[in-house]
Protein backbone atom coordinates (compact mmCIF):
# COMPACT_ATOMS: atom_id res chain seq x y z
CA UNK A 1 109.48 316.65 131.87
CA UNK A 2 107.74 319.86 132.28
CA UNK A 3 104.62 321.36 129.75
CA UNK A 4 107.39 323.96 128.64
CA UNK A 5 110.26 321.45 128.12
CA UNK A 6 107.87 319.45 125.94
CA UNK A 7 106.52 322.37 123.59
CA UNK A 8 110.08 323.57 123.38
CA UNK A 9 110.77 320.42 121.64
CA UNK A 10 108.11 320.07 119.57
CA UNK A 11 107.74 323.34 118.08
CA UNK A 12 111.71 323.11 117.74
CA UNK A 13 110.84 319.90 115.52
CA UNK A 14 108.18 321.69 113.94
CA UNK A 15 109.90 324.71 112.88
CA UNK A 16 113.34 322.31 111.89
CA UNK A 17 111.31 320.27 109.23
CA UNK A 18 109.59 323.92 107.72
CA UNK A 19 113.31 325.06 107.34
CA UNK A 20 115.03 322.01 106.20
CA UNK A 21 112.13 321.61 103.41
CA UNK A 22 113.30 325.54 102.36
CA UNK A 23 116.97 325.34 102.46
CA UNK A 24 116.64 322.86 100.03
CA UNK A 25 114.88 323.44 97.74
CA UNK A 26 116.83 326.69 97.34
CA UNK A 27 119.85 325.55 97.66
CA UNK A 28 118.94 322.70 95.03
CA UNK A 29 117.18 326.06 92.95
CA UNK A 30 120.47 327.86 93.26
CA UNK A 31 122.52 325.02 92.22
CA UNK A 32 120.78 324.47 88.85
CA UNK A 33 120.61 328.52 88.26
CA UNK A 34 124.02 328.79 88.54
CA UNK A 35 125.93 326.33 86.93
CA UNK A 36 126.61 324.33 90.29
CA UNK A 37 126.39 320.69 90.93
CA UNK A 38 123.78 320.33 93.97
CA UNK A 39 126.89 318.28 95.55
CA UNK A 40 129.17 321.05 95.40
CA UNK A 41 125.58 323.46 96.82
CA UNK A 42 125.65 320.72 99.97
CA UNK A 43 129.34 320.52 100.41
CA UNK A 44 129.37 324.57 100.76
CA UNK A 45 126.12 326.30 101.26
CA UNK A 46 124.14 323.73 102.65
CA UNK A 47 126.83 322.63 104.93
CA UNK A 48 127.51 326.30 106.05
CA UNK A 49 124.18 327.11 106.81
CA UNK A 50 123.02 323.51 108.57
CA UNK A 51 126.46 323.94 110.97
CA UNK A 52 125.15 327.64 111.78
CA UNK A 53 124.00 326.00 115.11
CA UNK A 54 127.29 324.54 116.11
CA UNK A 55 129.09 327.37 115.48
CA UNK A 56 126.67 329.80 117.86
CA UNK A 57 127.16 327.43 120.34
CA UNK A 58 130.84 326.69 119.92
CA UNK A 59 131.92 329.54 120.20
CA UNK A 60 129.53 331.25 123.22
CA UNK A 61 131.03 327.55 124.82
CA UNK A 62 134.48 329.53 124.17
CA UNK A 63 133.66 332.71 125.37
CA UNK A 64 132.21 331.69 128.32
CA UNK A 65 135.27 329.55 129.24
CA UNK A 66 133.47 326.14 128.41
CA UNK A 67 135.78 324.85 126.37
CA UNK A 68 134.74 321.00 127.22
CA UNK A 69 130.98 321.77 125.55
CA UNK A 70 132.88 323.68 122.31
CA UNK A 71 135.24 320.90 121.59
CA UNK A 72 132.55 317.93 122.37
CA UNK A 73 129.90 319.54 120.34
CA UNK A 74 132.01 320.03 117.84
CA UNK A 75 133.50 316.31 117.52
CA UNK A 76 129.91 314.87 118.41
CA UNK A 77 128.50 316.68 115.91
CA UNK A 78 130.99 315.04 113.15
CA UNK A 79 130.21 311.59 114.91
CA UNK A 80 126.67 311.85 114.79
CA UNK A 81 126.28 313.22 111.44
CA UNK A 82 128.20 310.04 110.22
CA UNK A 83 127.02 307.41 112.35
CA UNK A 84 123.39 308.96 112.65
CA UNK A 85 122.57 311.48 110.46
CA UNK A 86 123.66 309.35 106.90
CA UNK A 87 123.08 306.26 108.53
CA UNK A 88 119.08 307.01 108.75
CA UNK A 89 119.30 308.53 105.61
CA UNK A 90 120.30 305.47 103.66
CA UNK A 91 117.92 303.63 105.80
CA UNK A 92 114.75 305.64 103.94
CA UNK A 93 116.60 305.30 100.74
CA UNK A 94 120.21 303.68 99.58
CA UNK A 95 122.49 306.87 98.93
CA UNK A 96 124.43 307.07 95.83
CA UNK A 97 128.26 307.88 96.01
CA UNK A 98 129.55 310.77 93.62
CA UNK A 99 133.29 309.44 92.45
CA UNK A 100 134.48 312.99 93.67
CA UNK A 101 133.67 312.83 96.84
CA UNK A 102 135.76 309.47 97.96
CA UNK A 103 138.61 310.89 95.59
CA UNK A 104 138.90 314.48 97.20
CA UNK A 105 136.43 315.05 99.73
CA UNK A 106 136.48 312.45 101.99
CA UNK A 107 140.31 312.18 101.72
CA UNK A 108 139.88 316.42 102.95
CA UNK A 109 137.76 315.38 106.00
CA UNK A 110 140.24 312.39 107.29
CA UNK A 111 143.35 314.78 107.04
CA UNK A 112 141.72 317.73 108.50
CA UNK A 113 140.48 315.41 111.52
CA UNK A 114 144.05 314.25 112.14
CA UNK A 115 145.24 317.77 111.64
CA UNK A 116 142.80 318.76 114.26
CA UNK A 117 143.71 315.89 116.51
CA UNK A 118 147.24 316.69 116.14
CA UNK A 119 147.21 320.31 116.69
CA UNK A 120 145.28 319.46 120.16
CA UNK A 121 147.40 316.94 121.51
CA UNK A 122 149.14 319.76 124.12
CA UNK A 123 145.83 319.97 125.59
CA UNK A 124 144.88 323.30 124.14
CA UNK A 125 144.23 325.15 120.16
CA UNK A 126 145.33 328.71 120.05
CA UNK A 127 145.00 331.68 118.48
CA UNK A 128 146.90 330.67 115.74
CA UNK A 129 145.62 327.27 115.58
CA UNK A 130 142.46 329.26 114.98
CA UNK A 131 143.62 331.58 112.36
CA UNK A 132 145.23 328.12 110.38
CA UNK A 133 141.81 326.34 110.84
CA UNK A 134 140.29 329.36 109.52
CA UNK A 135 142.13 329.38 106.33
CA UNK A 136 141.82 325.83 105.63
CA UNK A 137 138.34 326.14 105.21
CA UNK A 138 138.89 329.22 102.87
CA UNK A 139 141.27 327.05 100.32
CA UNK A 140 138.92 324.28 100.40
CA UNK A 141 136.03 326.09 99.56
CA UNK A 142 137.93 328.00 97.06
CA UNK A 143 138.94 324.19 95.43
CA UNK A 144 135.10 323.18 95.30
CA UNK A 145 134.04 326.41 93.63
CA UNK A 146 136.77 325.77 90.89
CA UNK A 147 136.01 322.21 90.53
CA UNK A 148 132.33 322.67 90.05
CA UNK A 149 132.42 325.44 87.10
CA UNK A 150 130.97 324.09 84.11
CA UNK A 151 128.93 321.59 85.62
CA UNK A 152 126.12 320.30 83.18
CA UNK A 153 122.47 319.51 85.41
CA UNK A 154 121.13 316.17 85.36
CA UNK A 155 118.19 315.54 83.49
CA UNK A 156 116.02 315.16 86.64
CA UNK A 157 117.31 318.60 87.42
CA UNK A 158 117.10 320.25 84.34
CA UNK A 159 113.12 319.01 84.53
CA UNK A 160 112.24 321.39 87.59
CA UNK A 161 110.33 324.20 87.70
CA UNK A 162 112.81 327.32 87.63
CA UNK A 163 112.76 330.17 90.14
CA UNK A 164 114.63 333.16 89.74
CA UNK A 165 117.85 333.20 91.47
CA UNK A 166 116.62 335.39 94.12
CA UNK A 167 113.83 333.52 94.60
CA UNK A 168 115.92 331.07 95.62
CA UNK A 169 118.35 332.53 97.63
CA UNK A 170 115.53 334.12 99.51
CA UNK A 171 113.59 330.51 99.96
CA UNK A 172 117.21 329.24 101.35
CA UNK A 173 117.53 331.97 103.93
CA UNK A 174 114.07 331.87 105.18
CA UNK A 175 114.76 328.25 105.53
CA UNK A 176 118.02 328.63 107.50
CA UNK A 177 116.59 330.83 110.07
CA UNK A 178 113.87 328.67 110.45
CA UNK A 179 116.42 325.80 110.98
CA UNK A 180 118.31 327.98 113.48
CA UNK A 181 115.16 328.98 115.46
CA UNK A 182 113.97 325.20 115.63
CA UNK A 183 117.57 324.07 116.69
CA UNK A 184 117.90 326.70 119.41
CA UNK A 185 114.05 325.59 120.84
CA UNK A 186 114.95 322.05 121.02
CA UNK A 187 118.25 322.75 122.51
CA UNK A 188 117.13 324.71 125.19
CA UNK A 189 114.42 321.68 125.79
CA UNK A 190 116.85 318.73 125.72
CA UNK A 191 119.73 320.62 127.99
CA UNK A 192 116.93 321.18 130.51
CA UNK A 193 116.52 317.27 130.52
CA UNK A 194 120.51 316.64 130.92
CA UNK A 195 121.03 319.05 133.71
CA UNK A 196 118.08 317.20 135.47
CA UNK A 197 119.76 313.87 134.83
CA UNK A 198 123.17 315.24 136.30
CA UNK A 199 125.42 314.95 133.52
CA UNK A 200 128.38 316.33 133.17
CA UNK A 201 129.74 319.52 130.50
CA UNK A 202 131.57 317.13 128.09
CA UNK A 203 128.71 314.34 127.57
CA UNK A 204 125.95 316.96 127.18
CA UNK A 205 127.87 318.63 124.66
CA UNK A 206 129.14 315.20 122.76
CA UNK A 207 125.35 313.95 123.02
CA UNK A 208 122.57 316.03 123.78
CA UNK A 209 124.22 319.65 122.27
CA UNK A 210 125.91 318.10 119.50
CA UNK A 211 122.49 315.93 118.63
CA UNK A 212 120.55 319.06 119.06
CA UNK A 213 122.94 321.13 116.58
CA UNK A 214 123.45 318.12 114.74
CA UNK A 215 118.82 318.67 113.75
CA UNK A 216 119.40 320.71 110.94
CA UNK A 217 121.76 318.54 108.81
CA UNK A 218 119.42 315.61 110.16
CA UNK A 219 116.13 317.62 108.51
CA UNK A 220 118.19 318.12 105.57
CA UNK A 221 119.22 315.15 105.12
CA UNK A 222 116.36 313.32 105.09
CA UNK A 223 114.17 315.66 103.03
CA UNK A 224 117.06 316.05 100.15
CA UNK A 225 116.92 311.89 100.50
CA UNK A 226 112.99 312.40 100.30
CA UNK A 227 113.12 314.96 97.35
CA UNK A 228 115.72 312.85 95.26
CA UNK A 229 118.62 315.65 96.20
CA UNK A 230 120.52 312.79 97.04
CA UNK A 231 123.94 314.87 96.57
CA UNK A 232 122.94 317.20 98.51
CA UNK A 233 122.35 314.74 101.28
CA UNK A 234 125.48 313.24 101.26
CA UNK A 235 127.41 316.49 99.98
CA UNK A 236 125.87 317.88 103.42
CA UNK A 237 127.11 315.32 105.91
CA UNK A 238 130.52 315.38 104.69
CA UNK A 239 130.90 319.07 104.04
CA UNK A 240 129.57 319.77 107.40
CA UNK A 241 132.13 317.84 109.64
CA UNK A 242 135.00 319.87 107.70
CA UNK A 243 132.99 323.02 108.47
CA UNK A 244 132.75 321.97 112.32
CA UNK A 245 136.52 321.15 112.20
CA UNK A 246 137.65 324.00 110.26
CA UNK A 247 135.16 326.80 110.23
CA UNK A 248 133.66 326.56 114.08
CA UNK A 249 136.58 325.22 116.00
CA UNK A 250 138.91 327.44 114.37
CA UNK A 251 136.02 330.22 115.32
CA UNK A 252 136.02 328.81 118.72
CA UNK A 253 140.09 328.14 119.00
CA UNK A 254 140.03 332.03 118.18
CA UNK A 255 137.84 333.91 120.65
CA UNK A 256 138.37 331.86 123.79
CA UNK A 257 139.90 334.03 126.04
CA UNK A 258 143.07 331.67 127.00
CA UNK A 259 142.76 329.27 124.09
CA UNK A 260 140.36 326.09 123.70
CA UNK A 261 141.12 323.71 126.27
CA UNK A 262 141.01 320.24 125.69
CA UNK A 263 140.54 317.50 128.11
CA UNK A 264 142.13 314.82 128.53
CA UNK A 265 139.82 312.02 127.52
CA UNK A 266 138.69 313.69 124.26
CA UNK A 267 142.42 313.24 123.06
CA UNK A 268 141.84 309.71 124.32
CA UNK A 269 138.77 308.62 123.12
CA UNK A 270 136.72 311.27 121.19
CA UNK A 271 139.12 312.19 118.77
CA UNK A 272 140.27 308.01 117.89
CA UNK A 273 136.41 307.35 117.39
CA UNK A 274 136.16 310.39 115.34
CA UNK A 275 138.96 309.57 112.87
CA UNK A 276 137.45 306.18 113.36
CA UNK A 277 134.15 306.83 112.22
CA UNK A 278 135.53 309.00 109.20
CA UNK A 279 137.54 306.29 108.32
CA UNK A 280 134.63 303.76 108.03
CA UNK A 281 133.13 306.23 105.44
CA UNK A 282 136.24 304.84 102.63
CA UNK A 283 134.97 301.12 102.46
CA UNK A 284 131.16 302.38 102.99
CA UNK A 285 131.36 305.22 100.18
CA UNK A 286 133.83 302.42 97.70
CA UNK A 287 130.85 299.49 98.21
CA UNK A 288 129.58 299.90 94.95
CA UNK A 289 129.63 303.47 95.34
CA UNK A 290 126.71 303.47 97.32
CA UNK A 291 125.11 303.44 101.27
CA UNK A 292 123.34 301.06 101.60
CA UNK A 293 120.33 299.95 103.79
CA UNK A 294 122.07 297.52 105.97
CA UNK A 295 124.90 299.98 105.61
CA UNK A 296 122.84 303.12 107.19
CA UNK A 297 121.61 300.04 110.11
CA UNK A 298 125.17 299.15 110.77
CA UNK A 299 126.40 302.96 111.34
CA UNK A 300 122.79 303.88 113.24
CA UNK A 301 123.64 300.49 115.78
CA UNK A 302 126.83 302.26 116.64
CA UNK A 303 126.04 305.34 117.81
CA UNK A 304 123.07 303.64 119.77
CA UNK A 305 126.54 301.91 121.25
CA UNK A 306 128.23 304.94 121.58
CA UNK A 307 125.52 307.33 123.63
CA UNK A 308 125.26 303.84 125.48
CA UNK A 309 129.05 304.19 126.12
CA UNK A 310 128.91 307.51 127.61
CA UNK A 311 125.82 307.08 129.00
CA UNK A 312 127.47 304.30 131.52
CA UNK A 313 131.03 305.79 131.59
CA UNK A 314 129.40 309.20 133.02
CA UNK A 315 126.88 307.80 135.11
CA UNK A 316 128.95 304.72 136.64
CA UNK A 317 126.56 302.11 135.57
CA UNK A 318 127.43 298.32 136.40
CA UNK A 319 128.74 296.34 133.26
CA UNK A 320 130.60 299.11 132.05
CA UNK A 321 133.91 297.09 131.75
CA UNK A 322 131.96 294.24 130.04
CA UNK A 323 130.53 296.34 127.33
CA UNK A 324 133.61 298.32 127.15
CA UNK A 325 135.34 295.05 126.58
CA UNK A 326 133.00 293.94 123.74
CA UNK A 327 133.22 296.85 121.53
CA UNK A 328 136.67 297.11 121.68
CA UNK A 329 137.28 293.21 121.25
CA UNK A 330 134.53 291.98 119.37
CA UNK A 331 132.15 294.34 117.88
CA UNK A 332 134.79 296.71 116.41
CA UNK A 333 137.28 294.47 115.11
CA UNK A 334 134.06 292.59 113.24
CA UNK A 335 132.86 295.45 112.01
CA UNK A 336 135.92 296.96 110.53
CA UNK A 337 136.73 293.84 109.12
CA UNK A 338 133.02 293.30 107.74
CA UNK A 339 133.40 296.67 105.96
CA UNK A 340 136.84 296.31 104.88
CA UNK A 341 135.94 292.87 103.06
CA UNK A 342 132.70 294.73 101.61
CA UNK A 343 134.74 297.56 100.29
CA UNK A 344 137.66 295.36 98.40
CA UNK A 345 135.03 292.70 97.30
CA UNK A 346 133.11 295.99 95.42
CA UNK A 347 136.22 297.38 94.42
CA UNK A 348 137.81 293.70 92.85
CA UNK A 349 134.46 293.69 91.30
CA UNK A 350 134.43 293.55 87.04
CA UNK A 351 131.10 295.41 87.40
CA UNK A 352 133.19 298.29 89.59
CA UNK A 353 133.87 300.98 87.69
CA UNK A 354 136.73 303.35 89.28
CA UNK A 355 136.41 306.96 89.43
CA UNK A 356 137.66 309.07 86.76
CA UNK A 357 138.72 312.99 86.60
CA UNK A 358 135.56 313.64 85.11
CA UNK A 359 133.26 311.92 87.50
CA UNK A 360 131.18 314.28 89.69
């Protein structure tokens, strides 16, 4: 790894935790100023602004007739910011479940990834593909805004010291751009280091790229989880995979110059472990309503397994076959059963209360 590689990533790691520590605490600022929930703030603005770096590289992927390092850092992205991104979260600190989001958001994400997935199964999303992805996001974000009016803050909130709305809003972009500069650094570092290694378009942009993009929801994360904006750190991870669906494939889907392509073994394997891993989220999110610690270990494990998938598919390393066979036969099956038992054993529970219309 060369002196420049190196800085590259560290000041790209520098400059990510400066922004992720400003987004949000303005977006959490904003949220209390205005009468929004800091869930509904991480589901919209927060998610917007943290998937800026996905959608500057989707869609230069699209106009530069890469559509295998749109599409993959578009579905890695969703996959790490479930199976990596929330799953170190609840490792610093167990994540508490808002009712609303396993009632309407999550239930949003899983139909919009099979929407996606369906749409792309002729091996290519159009123009109008685009335009339809394009207004999904629009409705949904219209729903959210409607849902959150009138939204009291939580006595923790209401405790805060108050900055004027501008203030805020000014805190929040400062703290984007530094989020996109730090992204864009570390990119540039870790591509250098997969184009050494010889890997192909795809797995740099379902790993490295998507990783890379993937920082600023990661910095977000962790610091909402460190600042007690727990809703905001969850909010973030789910809002953000229906932005990357919606918002920056649609974007992509739009501007390619012949449509995205899609290859063959992302409607075989990326897309399954996508709705896969989104599916996971119901019995996680209904365990008590919260992530917890051996939760967040379970879902980090798994995408250690997954990069370790690619890794060996894309590289031809011995024992592919074997490991191949162990996830699919042994390690999967146990853990959707472990999670499904988890999830109906919380749900059965007396102490389980369900969610109601005016949970938040």
């Amino acid at each position: 790894m060369s002196a420049l590689t190196l800085a590259y990533l560290i000041a790209g790691l520098g400059l990510l935790v400066l922004g992720a520590e400003g987004l949000v605490k303005g977006a959490a600022g904003l949220a209390r100023r205005l009468g929004g929930s800091p869930l509904t703030i991480g589901l919209t603005v927060v998610a917007l602004g943290t998937s800026a770096p996905e959608g500057a590289v989707s869609v230069e992927a699209a106009l530069s007739g890469r559509g295998d390092i749109a599409v993959g850092n578009a579905l890695g992205s969703c996959i790490a910011n479930v199976l990596l991104i929330l799953g170190l979260s609840a490792l610093v600190s167990p994540l508490a479940v808002a009712p609303r989001l396993v009632r309407f958001d999550v239930p949003v994400m899983l139909g919009i990834g099979g929407l996606v997935f369906a749409l792309a199964l002729n091996g290519r999303l159009g123009r109008l593909e685009g335009v339809g992805l394009l207004a999904a996001i629009g409705l949904y974000t219209l729903c959210l805004l409607r849902r959150s009016r009138g939204t009291a803050p939580s006595a923790t909130e209401a405790q805060e010291p108050a900055r004027p709305p501008l203030a805020n809003l000014l805190l929040a972009l400062v703290g984007l751009g530094l989020l996109a500069a730090g992204s864009h650094l570390f990119i540039e570092g870790a591509v250098s280091v997969a184009r050494a290694l010889g890997l192909s378009e795809r797995v740099i942009g379902l790993t490295l790229v998507a990783v890379g993009t993937s920082l600023p929801e990661l910095a977000t994360s962790l610091l909402a989880v460190l600042r007690g904006e727990r809703d905001i750190a969850v909010g973030n991870i789910v809002g953000s995979n229906i932005v990357n669906l919606t918002l920056i494939t649609g974007s992509a889907a739009l501007v390619a110059p012949d449509g995205l392509s899609i290859s063959p073994n992302a409607l075989t394997f990326d897309f399954p472990v996508m709705l896969a891993v989104f599916a996971a989220c119901v019995p996680i999110f209904l365990s008590g309503m919260r992530i917890r610690r051996w939760e967040g270990l379970l879902l980090c494990t798994h995408y250690l397994a997954y990069i370790l998938y690619l890794a060996m598919f894309s590289t031809g390393l011995g024992g592919f076959d074997i490991f191949r066979h162990a996830m699919s036969w042994f390690v999967l099956p146990a853990t959707g059963t472990i999670l499904i038992a988890s999830g109906l054993h919380a749900w059965l529970s007396p102490r389980h209360k369900p969610p109601t219309e005016t949970d938040s």
